[in-house]
Protein backbone atom coordinates (compact mmCIF):
# COMPACT_ATOMS: atom_id res chain seq x y z
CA UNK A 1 -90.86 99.30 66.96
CA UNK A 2 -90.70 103.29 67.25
CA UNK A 3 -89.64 105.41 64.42
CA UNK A 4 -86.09 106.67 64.47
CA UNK A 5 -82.96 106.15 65.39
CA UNK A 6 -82.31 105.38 69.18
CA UNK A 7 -79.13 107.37 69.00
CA UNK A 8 -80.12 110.30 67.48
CA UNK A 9 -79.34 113.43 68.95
CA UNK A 10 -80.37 116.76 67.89
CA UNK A 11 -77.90 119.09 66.36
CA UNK A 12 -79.49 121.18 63.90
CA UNK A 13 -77.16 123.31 61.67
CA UNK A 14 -79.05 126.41 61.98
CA UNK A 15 -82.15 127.49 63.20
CA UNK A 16 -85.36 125.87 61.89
CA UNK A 17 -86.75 127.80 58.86
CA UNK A 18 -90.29 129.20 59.88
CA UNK A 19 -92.52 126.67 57.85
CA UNK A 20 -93.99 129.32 55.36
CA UNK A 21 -92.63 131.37 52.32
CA UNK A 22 -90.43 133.80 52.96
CA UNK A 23 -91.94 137.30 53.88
CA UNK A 24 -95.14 136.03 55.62
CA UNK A 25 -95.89 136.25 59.45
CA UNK A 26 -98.37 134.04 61.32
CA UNK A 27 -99.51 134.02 65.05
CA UNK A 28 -98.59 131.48 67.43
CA UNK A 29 -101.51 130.07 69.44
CA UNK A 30 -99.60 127.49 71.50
CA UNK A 31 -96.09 126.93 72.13
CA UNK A 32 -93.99 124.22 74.36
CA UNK A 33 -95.95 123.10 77.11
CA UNK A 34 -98.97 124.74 75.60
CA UNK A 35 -102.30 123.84 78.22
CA UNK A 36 -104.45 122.63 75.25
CA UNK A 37 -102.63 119.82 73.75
CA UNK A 38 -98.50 119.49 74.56
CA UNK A 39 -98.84 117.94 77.18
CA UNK A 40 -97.49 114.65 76.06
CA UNK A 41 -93.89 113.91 75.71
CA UNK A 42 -94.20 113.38 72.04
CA UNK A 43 -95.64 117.28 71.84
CA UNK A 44 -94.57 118.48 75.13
CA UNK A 45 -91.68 121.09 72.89
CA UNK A 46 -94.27 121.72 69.92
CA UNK A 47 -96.26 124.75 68.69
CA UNK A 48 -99.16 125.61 66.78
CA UNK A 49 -99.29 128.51 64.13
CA UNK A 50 -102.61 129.69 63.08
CA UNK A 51 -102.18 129.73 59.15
CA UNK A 52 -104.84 129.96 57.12
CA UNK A 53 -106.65 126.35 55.33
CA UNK A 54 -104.70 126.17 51.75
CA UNK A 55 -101.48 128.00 52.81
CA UNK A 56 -98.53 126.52 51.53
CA UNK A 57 -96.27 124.54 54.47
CA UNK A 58 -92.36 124.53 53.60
CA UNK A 59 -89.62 122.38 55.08
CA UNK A 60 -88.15 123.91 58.13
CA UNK A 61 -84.96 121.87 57.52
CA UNK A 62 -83.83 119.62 55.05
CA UNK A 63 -84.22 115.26 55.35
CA UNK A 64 -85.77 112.61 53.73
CA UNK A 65 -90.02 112.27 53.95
CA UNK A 66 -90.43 109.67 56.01
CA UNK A 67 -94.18 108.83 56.22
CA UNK A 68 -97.39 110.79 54.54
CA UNK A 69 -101.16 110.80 55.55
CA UNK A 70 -103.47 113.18 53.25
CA UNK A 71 -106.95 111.55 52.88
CA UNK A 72 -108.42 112.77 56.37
CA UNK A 73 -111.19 115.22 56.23
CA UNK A 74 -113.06 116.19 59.21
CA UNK A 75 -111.50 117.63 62.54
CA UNK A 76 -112.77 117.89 66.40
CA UNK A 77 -112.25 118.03 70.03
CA UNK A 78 -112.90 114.55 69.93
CA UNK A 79 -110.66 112.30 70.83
CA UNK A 80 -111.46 110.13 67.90
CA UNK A 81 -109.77 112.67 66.60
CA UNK A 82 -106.38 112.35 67.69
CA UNK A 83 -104.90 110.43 65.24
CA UNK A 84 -106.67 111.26 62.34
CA UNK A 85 -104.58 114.51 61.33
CA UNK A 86 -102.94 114.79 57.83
CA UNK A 87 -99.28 115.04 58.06
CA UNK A 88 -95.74 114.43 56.56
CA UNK A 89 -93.20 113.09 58.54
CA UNK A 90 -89.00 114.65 57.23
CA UNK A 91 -86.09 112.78 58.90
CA UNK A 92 -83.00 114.77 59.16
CA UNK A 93 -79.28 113.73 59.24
CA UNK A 94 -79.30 113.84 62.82
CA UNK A 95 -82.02 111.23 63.19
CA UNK A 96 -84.37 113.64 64.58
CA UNK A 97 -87.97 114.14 62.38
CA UNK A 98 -90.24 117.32 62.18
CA UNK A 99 -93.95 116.41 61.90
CA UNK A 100 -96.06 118.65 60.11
CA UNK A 101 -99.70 117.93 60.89
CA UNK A 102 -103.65 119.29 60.33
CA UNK A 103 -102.87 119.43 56.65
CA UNK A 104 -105.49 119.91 54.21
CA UNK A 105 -106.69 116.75 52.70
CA UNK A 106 -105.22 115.68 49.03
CA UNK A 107 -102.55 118.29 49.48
CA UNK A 108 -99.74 116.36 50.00
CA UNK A 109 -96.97 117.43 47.29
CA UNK A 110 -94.11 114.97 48.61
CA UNK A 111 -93.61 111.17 48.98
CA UNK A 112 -91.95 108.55 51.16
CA UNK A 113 -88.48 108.02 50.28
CA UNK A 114 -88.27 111.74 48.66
CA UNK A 115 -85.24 113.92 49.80
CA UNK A 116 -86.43 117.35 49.93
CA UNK A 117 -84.37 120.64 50.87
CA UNK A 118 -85.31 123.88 53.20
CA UNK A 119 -87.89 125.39 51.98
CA UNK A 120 -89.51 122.83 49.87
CA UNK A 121 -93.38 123.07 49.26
CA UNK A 122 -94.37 120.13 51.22
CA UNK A 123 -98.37 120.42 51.55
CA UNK A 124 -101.00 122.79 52.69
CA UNK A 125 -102.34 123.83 55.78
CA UNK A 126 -105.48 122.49 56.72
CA UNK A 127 -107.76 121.76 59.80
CA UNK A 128 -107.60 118.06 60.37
CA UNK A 129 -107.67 115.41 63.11
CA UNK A 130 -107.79 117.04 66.81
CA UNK A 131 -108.19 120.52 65.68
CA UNK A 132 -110.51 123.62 67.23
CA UNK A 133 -109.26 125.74 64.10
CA UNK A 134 -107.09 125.99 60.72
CA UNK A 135 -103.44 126.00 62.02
CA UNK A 136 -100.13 124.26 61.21
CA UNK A 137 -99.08 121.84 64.62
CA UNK A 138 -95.21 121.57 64.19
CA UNK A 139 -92.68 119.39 66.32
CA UNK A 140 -89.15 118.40 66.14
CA UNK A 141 -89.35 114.45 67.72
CA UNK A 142 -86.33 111.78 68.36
CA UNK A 143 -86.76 107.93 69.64
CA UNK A 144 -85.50 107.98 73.52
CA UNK A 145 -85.67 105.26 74.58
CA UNK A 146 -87.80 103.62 72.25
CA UNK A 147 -90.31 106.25 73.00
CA UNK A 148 -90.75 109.18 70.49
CA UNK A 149 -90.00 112.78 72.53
CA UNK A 150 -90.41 115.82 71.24
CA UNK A 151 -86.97 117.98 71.41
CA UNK A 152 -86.73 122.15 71.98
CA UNK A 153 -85.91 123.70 68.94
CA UNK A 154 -85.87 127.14 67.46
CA UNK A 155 -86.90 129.06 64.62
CA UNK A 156 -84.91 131.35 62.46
CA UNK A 157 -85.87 135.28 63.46
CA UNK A 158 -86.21 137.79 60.82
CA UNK A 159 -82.22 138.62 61.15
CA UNK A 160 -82.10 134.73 60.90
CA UNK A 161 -80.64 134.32 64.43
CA UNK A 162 -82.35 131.77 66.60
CA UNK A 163 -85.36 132.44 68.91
CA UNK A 164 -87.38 130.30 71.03
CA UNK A 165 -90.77 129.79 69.97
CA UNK A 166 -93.75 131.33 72.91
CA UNK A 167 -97.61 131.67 72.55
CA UNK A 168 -98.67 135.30 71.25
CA UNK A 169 -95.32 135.27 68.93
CA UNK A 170 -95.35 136.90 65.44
CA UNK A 171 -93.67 134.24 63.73
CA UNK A 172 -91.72 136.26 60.67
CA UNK A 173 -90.08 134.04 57.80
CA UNK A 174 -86.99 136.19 56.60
């Protein structure tokens, strides 16, 4: 079994909300493709913004939470580390899912089952699982196929217009 809905396809609404309160601006340190880690079809189209450990993550869209881990605590290179990242998984109405993952342990402010909107205060931002450093790892995913891919997406700019996400990026939440 794979999460999701074999159908799905993504149609977002509107651009995805940067996952922060409004008026803050983080780096991104790696973007689709990225050499460290998205290499993998499941993270091939996801990105990594440094945010500081205990900064509030928000909902990027609206959905339903599908899945929650928050009792992780160390991080590494390691691959024993690859699954071992705090995270909460939202399912949207297109059957698409965001995961938000390296949240900080115990943080978790959301259950399975839970509809939340845009915006909501989901957890914080940690520096869990396969981590070299606090940042928020963020990815839009879909079952092809039986086989969870990550999809492109993009984030809502400062005049709330759509913009691909890249490495280097000031990411601005209007």
């Amino acid at each position: 079994a794979v999460l999701g809905d074999p159908a799905a396809a993504h149609q977002p609404d509107e651009p995805y909300a940067p996952p922060f309160a409004p008026g803050q601006r983080f780096p991104i340190s790696q973007a689709f493709n990225g050499e460290f880690s998205h290499q993998h079809p499941q993270s091939h189209y996801a990105v990594d913004i440094v945010l500081p450990v205990g900064t509030p993550v928000r909902a990027a869209r609206a959905g339903v939470v599908m899945e929650i881990a928050d009792d992780f605590r160390d991080s590494g290179v390691d691959p024993k580390y690859q699954s071992r990242a705090n995270a909460v998984r939202i399912l949207h109405s297109d059957g698409t899912m965001a995961v938000y993952a390296h949240l900080q342990a115990d943080s978790v402010r959301v259950a399975p089952g839970q509809r939340v909107e845009r915006s909501a205060w989901l957890a914080n931002s940690g520096n869990t699982g396969f981590s070299t450093g606090p940042h928020l790892h963020f990815v839009v995913q879909r079952n092809a196929n039986m086989e969870l891919v990550s999809v492109p997406f993009e984030f809502a700019g400062p005049d709330g217009r759509g913009m691909t996400p890249v490495a280097g990026m000031l990411l601005i939440a209007p």
